[in-house]
Protein backbone atom coordinates (compact mmCIF):
# COMPACT_ATOMS: atom_id res chain seq x y z
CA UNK A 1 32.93 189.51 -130.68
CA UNK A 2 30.10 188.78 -133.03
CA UNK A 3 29.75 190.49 -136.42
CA UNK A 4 26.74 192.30 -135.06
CA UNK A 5 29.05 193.96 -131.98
CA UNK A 6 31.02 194.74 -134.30
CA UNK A 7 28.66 196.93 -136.59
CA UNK A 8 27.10 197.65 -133.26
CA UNK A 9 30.85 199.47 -132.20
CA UNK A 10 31.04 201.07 -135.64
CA UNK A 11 27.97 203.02 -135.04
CA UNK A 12 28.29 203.83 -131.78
CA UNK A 13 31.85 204.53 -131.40
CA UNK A 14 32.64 208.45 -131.28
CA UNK A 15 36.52 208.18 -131.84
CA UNK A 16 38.66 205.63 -133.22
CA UNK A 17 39.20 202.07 -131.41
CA UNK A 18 41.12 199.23 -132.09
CA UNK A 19 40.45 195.33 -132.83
CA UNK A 20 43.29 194.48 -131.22
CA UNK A 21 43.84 191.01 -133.02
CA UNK A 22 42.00 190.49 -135.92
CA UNK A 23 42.70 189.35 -139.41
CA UNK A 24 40.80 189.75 -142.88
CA UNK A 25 38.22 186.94 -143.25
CA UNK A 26 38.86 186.99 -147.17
CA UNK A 27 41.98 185.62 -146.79
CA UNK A 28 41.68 183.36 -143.46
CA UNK A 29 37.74 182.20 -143.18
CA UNK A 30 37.94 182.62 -139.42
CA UNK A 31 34.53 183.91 -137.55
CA UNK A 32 36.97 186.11 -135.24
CA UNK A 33 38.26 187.28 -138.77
CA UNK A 34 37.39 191.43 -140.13
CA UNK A 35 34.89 191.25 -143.35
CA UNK A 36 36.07 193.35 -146.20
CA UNK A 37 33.06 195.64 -145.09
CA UNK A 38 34.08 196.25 -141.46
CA UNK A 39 37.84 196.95 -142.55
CA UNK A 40 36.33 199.85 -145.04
CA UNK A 41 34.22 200.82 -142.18
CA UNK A 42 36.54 200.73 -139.56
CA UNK A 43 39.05 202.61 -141.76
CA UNK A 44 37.05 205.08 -142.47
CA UNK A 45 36.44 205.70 -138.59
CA UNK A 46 40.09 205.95 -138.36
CA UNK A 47 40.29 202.41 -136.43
CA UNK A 48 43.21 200.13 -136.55
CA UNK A 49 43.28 196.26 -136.48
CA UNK A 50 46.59 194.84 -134.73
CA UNK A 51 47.41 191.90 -136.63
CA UNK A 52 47.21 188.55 -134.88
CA UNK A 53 49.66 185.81 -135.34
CA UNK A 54 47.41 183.00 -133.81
CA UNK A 55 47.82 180.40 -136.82
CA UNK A 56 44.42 179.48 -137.52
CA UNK A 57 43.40 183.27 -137.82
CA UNK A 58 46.36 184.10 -140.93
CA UNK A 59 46.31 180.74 -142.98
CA UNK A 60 43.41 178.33 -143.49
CA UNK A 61 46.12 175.79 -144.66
CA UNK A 62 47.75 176.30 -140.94
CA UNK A 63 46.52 172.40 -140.16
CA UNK A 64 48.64 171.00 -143.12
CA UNK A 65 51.60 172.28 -141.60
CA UNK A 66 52.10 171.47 -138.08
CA UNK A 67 49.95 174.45 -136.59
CA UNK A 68 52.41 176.87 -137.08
CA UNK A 69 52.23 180.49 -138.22
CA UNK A 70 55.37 181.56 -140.77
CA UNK A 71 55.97 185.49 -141.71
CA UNK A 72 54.92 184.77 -145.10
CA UNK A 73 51.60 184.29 -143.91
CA UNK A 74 52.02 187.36 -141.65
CA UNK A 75 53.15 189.51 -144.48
CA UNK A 76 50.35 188.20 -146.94
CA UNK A 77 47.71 189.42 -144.87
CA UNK A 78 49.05 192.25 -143.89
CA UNK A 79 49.25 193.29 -147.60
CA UNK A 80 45.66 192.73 -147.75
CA UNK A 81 44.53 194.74 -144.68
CA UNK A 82 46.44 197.51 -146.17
CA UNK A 83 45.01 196.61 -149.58
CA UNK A 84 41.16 196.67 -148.28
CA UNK A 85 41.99 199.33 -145.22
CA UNK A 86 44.25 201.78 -146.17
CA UNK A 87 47.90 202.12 -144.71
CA UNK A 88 46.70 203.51 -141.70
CA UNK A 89 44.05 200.33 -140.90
CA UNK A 90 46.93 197.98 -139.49
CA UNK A 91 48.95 197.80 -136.58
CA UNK A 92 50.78 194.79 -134.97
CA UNK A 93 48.33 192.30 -132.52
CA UNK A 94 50.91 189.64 -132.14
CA UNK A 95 49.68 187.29 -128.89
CA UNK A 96 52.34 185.87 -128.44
CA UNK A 97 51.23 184.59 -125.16
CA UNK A 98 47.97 184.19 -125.92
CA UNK A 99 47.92 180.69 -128.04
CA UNK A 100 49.14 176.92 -127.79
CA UNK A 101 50.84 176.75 -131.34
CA UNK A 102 53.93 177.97 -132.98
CA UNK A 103 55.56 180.67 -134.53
CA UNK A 104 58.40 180.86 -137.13
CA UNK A 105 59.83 183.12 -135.02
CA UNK A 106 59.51 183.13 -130.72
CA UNK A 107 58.86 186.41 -129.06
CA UNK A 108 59.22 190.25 -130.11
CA UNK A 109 62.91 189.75 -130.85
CA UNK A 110 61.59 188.51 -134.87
CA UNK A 111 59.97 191.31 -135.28
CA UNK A 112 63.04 192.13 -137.27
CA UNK A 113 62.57 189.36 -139.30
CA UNK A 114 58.80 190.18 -139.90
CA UNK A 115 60.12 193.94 -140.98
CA UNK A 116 62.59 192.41 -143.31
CA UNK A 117 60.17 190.36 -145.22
CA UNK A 118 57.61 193.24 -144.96
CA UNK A 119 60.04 195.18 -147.51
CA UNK A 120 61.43 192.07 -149.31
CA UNK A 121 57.61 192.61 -150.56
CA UNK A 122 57.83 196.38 -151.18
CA UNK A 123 56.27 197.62 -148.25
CA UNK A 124 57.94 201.01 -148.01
CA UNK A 125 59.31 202.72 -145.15
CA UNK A 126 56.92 205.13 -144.10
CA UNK A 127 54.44 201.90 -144.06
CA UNK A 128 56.70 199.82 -142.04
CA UNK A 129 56.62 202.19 -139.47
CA UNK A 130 53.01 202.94 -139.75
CA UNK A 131 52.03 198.85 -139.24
CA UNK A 132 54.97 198.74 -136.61
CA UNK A 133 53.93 201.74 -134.13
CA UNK A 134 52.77 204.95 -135.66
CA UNK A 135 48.79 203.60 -136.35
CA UNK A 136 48.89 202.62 -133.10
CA UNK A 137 50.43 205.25 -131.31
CA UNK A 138 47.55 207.66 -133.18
CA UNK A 139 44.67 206.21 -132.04
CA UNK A 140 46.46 205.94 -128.33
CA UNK A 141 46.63 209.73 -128.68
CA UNK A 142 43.68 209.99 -130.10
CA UNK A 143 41.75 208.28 -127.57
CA UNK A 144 43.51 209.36 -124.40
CA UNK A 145 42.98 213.26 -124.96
């Protein structure tokens, strides 16, 4: 969606709804990328952004290194999401079905492996399980009333 939906959704939208994969532009120039201005917005709408592990959208160096998306990367922009959106901003996107290139890890099964990075980098429990299913499973609720 263009930036304009976007805005467009922010205004109109009477409850919460989700970018279901999306990234921060700051730290991956992508056009399908959140500005640091919808994330605050969104956020403060009590929207969520599921994380998307489609290469080009988490690293701009993803080209250099054989089009492949590693946790790291994950982790690094989901400490920025948090960072700009608050630890109720960020779910997980994944796509793993949706994309041509690789991941560091295959299918749902490294999630594991994402959630022992996330707290190799301090993320605390409570945020681990908000990024993992509890932001999601509020809006859900939220939504479906």
């Amino acid at each position: 969606m263009s930036d304009a939906g976007i805005y467009d959704i922010i205004d109109m939208s009477k409850r919460p709804f989700v970018a279901s994969h999306s990234n921060a532009r700051a730290v991956c120039n992508h056009a399908r990328n959140l500005t640091d201005d919808m994330i605050k917005k969104m956020a403060d709408k009590g929207c969520i952004s599921g994380l998307n592990f489609y290469p080009e959208f988490l690293s701009t160096d993803f080209s250099k290194r054989e089009r492949k998306a590693y946790i790291n990367d994950a982790v690094e922009m989901l400490k920025y999401m948090v960072k700009v959106g608050g630890s109720e901003f960020v779910a997980l996107g994944s796509d793993y079905d949706g994309f041509d290139d690789t991941l560091e890890w295959k299918d749902a099964s490294g999630t594991k492996d994402l959630i022992d990075a996330m707290e190799k980098e301090g993320f605390g429990h409570s945020l681990i399980e908000n990024i993992t299913y509890k932001n999601a499973l509020r809006v859900i609720k939220e939504v479906v009333k």
